[in-house]
Protein backbone atom coordinates (compact mmCIF):
# COMPACT_ATOMS: atom_id res chain seq x y z
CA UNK A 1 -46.65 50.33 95.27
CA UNK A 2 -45.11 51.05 92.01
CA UNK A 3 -41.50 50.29 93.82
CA UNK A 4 -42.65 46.81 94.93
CA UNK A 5 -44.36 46.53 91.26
CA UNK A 6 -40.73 47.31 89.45
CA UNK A 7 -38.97 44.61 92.23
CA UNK A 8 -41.24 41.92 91.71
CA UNK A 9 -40.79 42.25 87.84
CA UNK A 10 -37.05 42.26 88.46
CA UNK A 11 -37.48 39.07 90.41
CA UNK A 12 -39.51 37.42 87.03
CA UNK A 13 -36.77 38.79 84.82
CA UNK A 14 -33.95 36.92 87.41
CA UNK A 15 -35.89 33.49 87.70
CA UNK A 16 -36.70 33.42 83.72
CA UNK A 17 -32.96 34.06 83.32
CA UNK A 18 -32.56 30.99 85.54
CA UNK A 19 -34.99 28.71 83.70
CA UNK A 20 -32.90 29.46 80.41
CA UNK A 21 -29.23 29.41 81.72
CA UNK A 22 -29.80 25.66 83.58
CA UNK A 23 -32.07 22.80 82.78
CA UNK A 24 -34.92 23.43 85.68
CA UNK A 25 -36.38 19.87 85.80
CA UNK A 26 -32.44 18.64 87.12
CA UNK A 27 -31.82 19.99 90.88
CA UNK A 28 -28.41 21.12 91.35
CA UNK A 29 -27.91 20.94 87.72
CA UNK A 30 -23.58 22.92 87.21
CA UNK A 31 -23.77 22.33 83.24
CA UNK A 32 -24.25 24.71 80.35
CA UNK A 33 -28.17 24.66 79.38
CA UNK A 34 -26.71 22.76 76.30
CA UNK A 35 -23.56 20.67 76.48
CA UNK A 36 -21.08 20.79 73.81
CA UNK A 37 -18.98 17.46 73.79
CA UNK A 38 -16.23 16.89 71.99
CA UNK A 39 -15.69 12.56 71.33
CA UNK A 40 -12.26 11.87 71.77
CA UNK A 41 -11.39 15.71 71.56
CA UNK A 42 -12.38 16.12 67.52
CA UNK A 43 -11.60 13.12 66.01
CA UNK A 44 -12.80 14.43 62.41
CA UNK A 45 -10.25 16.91 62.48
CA UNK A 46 -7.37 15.67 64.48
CA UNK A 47 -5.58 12.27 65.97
CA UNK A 48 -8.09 11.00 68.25
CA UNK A 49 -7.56 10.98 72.17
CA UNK A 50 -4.51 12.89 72.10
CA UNK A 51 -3.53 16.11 73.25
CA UNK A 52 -3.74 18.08 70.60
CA UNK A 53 -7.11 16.96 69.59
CA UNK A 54 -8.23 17.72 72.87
CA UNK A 55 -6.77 21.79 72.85
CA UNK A 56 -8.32 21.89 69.22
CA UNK A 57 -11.90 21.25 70.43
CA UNK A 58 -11.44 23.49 73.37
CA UNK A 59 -10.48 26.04 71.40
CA UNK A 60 -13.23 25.56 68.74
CA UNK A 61 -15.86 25.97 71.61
CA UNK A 62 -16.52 22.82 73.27
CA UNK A 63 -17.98 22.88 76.96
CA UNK A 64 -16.47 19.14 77.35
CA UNK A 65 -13.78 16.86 76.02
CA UNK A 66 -14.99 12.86 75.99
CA UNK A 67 -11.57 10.35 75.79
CA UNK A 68 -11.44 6.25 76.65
CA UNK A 69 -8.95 5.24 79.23
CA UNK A 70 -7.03 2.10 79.60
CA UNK A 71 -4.83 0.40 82.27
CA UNK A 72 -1.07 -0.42 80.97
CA UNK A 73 0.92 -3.34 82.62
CA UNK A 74 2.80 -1.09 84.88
CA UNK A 75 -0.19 0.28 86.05
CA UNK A 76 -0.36 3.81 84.17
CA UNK A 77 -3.58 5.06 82.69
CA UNK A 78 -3.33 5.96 79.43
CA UNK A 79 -5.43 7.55 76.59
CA UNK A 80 -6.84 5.53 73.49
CA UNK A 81 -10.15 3.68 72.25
CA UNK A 82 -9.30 0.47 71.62
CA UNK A 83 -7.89 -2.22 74.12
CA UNK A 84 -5.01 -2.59 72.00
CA UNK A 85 -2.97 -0.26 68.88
CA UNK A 86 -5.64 0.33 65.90
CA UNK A 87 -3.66 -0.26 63.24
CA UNK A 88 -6.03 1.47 60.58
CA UNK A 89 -4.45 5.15 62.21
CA UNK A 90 -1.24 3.91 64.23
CA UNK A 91 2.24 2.99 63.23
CA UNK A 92 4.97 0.87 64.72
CA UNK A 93 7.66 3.37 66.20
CA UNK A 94 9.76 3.26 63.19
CA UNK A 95 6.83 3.72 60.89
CA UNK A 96 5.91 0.90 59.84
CA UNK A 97 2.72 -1.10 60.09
CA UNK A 98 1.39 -3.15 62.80
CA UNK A 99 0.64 -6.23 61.42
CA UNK A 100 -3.01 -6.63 61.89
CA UNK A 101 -2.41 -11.00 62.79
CA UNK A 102 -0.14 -9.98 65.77
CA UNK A 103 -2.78 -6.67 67.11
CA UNK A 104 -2.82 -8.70 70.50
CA UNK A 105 0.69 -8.47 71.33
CA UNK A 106 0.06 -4.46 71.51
CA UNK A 107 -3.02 -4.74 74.07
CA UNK A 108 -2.11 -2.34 76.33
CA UNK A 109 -2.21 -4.43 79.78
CA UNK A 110 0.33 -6.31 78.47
CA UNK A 111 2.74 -3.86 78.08
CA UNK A 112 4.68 -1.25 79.73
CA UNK A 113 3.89 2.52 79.08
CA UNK A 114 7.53 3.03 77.84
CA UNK A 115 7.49 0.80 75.27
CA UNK A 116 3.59 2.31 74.05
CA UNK A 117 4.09 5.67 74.11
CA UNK A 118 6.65 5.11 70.94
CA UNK A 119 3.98 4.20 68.51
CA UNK A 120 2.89 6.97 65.87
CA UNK A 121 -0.44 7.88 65.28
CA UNK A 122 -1.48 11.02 63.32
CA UNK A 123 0.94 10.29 60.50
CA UNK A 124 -0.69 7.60 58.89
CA UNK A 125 -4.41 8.98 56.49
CA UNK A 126 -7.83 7.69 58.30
CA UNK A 127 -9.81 6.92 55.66
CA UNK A 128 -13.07 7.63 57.53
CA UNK A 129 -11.98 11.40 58.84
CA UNK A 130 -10.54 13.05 55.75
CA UNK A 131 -10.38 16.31 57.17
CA UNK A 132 -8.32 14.95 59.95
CA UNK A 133 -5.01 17.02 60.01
CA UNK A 134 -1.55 14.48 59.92
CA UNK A 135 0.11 15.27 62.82
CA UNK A 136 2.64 12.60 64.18
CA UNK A 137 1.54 12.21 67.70
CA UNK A 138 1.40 9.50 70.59
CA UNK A 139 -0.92 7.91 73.07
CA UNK A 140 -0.90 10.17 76.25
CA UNK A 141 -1.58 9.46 79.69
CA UNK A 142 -4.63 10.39 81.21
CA UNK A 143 -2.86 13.19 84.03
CA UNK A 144 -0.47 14.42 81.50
CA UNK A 145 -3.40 15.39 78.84
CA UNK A 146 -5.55 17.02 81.73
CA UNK A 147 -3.03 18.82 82.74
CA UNK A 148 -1.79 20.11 79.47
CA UNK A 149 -5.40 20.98 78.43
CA UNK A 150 -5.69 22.58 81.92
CA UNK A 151 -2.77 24.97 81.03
CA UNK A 152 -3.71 25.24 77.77
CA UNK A 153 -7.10 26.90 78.53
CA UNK A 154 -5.35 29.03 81.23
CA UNK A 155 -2.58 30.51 79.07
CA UNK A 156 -5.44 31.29 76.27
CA UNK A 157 -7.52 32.15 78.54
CA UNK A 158 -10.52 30.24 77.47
CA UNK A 159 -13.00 29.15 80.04
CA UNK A 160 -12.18 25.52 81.72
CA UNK A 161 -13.25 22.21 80.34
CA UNK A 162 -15.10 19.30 81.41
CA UNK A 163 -13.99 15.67 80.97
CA UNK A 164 -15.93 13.14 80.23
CA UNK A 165 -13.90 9.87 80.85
CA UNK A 166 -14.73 6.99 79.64
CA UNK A 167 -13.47 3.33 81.30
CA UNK A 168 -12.96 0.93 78.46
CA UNK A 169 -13.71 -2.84 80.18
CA UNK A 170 -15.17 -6.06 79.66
CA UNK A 171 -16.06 -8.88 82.11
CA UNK A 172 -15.24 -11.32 79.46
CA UNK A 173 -11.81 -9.87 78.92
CA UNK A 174 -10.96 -9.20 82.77
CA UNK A 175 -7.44 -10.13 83.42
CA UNK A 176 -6.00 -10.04 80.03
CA UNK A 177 -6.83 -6.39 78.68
CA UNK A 178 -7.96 -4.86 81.82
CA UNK A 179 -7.70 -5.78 85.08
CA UNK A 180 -11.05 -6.44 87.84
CA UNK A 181 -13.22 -3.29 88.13
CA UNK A 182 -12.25 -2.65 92.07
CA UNK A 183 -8.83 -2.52 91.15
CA UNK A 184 -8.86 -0.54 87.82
CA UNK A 185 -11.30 1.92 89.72
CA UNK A 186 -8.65 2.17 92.74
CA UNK A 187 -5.40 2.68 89.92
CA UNK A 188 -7.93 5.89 88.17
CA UNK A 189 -8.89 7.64 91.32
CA UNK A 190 -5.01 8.12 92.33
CA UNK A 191 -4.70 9.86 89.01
CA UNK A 192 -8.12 11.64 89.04
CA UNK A 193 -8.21 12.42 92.55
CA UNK A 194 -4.89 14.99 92.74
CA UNK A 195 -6.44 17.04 90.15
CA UNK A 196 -9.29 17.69 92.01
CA UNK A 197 -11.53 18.53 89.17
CA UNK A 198 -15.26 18.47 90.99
CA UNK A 199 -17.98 19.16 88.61
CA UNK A 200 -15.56 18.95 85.60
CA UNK A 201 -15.27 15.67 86.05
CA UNK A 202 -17.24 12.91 84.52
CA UNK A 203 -17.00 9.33 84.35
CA UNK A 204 -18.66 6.49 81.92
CA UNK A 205 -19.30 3.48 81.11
CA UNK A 206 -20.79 0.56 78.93
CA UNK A 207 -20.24 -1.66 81.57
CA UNK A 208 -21.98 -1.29 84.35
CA UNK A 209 -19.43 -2.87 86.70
CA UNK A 210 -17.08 -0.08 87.12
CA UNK A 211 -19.80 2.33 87.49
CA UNK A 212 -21.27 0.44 90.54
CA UNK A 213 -17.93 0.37 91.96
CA UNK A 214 -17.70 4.10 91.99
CA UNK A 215 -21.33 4.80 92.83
CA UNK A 216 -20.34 3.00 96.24
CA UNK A 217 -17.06 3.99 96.83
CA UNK A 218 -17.00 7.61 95.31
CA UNK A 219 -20.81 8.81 95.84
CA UNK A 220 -19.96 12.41 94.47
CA UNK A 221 -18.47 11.84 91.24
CA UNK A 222 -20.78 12.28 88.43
CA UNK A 223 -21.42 8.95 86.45
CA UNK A 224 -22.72 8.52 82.74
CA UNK A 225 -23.93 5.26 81.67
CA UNK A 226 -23.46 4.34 77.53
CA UNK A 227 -26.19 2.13 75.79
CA UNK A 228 -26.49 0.84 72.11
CA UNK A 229 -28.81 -1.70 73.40
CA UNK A 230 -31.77 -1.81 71.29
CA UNK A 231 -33.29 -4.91 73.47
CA UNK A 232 -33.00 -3.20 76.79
CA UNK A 233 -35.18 0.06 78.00
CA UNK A 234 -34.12 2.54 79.94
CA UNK A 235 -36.17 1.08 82.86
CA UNK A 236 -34.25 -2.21 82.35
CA UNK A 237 -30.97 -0.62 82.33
CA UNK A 238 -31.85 1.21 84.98
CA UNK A 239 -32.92 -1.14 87.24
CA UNK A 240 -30.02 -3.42 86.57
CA UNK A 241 -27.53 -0.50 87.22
CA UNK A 242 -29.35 0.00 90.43
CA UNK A 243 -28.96 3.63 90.40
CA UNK A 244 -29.54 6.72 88.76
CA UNK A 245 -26.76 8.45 87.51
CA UNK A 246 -26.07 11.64 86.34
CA UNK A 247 -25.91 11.25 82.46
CA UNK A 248 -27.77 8.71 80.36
CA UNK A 249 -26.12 8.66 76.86
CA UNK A 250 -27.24 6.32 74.76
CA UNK A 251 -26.65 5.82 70.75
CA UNK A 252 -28.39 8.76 68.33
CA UNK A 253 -30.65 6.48 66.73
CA UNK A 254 -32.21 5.16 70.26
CA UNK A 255 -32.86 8.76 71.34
CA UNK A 256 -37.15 9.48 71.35
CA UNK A 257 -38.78 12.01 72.96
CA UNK A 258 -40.13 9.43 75.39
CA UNK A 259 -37.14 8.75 76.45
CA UNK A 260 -35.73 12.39 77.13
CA UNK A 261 -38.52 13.05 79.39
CA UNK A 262 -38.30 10.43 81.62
CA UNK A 263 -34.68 11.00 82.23
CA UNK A 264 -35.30 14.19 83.33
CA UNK A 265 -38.11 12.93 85.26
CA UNK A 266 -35.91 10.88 86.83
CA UNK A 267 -33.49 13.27 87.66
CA UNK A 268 -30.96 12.69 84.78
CA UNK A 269 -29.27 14.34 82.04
CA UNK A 270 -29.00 12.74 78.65
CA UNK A 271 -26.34 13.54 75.61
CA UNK A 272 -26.76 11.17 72.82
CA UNK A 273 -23.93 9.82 70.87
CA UNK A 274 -22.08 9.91 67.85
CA UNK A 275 -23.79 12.87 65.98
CA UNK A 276 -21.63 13.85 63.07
CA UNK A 277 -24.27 15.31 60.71
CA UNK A 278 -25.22 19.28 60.80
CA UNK A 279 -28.85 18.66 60.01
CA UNK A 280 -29.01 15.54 62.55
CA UNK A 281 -27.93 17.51 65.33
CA UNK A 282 -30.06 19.84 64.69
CA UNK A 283 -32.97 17.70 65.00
CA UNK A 284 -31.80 15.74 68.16
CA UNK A 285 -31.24 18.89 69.65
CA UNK A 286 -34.31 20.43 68.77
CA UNK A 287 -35.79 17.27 70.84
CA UNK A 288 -34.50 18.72 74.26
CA UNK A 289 -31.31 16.35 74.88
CA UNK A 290 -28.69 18.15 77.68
CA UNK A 291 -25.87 17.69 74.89
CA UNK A 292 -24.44 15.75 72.12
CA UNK A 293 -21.38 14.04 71.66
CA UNK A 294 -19.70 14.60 68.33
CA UNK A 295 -16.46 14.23 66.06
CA UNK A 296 -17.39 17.52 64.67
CA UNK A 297 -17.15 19.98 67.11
CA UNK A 298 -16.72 22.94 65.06
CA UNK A 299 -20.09 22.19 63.22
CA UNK A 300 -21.80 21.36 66.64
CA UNK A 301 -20.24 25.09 68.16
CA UNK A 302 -22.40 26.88 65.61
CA UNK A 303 -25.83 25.38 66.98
């Protein structure tokens, strides 16, 4: 009696340990009970979407690294936010500026990848992260930085990383700075698809195009679908998506309670985006979100 007493004790010990380690409301669920993202690897303290702001927020803790992908005119998927050089932190490859009038003739689906990776960016001051270190970097491709963050986490010995990519498309733009969501989604699977990532893989979206494409043609990859939409509720954007995905990460100020139980009645995870401030992420946290998405992953590793 006593024997069976002490077992079934050690069985509510085990199941508790369960309930705390995984979120118990998502079936399946393979992430940490609280996800630590890292938006465009730590873009308040290093050049954003590059390599070595990815390794820095790895090694300051986080459980994933978010970065925004692009398709160059020779095909090659590269690394950077905007459609086209920013000229407010890059530099023409002899240091110079990019004149802001001519920004177009830098979209990246226009050009070759030789003639991008040139261009500078960590040398020039971003006014808006001034704890960003200057370190004179360049726009990576997407296989190159997983790999190097891959080895970098196995020679330090850290535990591996998640990524969290995000495709950067418009349908008013198709053809000109991307191309048609069938074939950009064909060009990033022959990247993604030899590193064989699994679970440590995520992909997503504003547009919902790109998303549907890989809901149908690559069922097991887990998809994330970004809102800012104030007009549209998560039942609308649900419904016009026409699935459920994995993640549901919409803007910080659109996050409610409401809403963070209804994705997980529905079977999804939600990580809220950008959350810079210590006391803010706090708060949103303290709501019962999956994760959040910040700039500052050192002050989000000490939640």
């Amino acid at each position: 009696m006593k024997l069976k007493f002490t077992a079934a004790i050690f069985c509510g010990i085990a199941l508790l340990a369960m309930a705390f380690t995984f979120k118990s409301t998502i079936p399946g669920n393979p992430y940490p009970k609280f996800i630590k993202v890292g938006h465009r690897g730590t873009r308040g303290l290093m050049p954003e979407n590059t390599i070595i702001a990815m390794t820095k927020a790895v090694e300051l803790g986080a459980d994933m690294v978010e970065m925004d992908i692009h398709i160059t005119r020779d095909g090659q998927i590269l690394v950077y936010h905007d459609e086209s050089f920013d000229p407010t932190y890059t530099l023409m490859p002899d240091g110079t500026e990019i004149n802001k009038a001519e920004r177009k003739k830098y979209t990246f689906y226009q050009m070759n990848y030789d003639d991008i990776k040139p261009f500078i960016i960590g040398k020039k001051p971003y006014p808006a992260y001034p704890k960003q270190q200057l370190i004179p970097t360049y726009t990576p491709l997407l296989g190159e930085l997983i790999d190097s963050v891959d080895h970098y986490t196995k020679v330090n010995h850290l535990k591996s990383v998640r990524y969290l990519v995000e495709i950067k498309s418009n349908e008013k733009t198709d053809g000109f700075d991307q191309p048609a969501p069938e074939e950009f989604i064909d060009r990033l699977m022959k990247v993604l698809k030899s590193k064989k990532l699994g679970d440590r893989l995520i992909i997503q979206s504003f547009d919902m195009r790109p998303l549907q494409v890989l809901h149908k043609k690559h069922p097991n990859i887990a998809l994330g679908f970004l809102t800012d939409d104030k007009t549209a509720t998560l039942s609308d954007n649900l419904a016009k998506l026409g699935f459920n995905p994995t993640f549901y990460n919409p803007y910080k100020g659109l996050v409610t309670p409401e809403m963070i139980d209804k994705c997980h009645q529905s079977g999804m995870l939600i990580m809220p985006w950008t959350v810079n401030d210590l006391a803010e992420m706090k708060k949103i946290k303290a709501m019962g979100v999956d994760g959040i998405i910040t700039d500052y992953i050192n002050e989000l590793a000490g939640l």
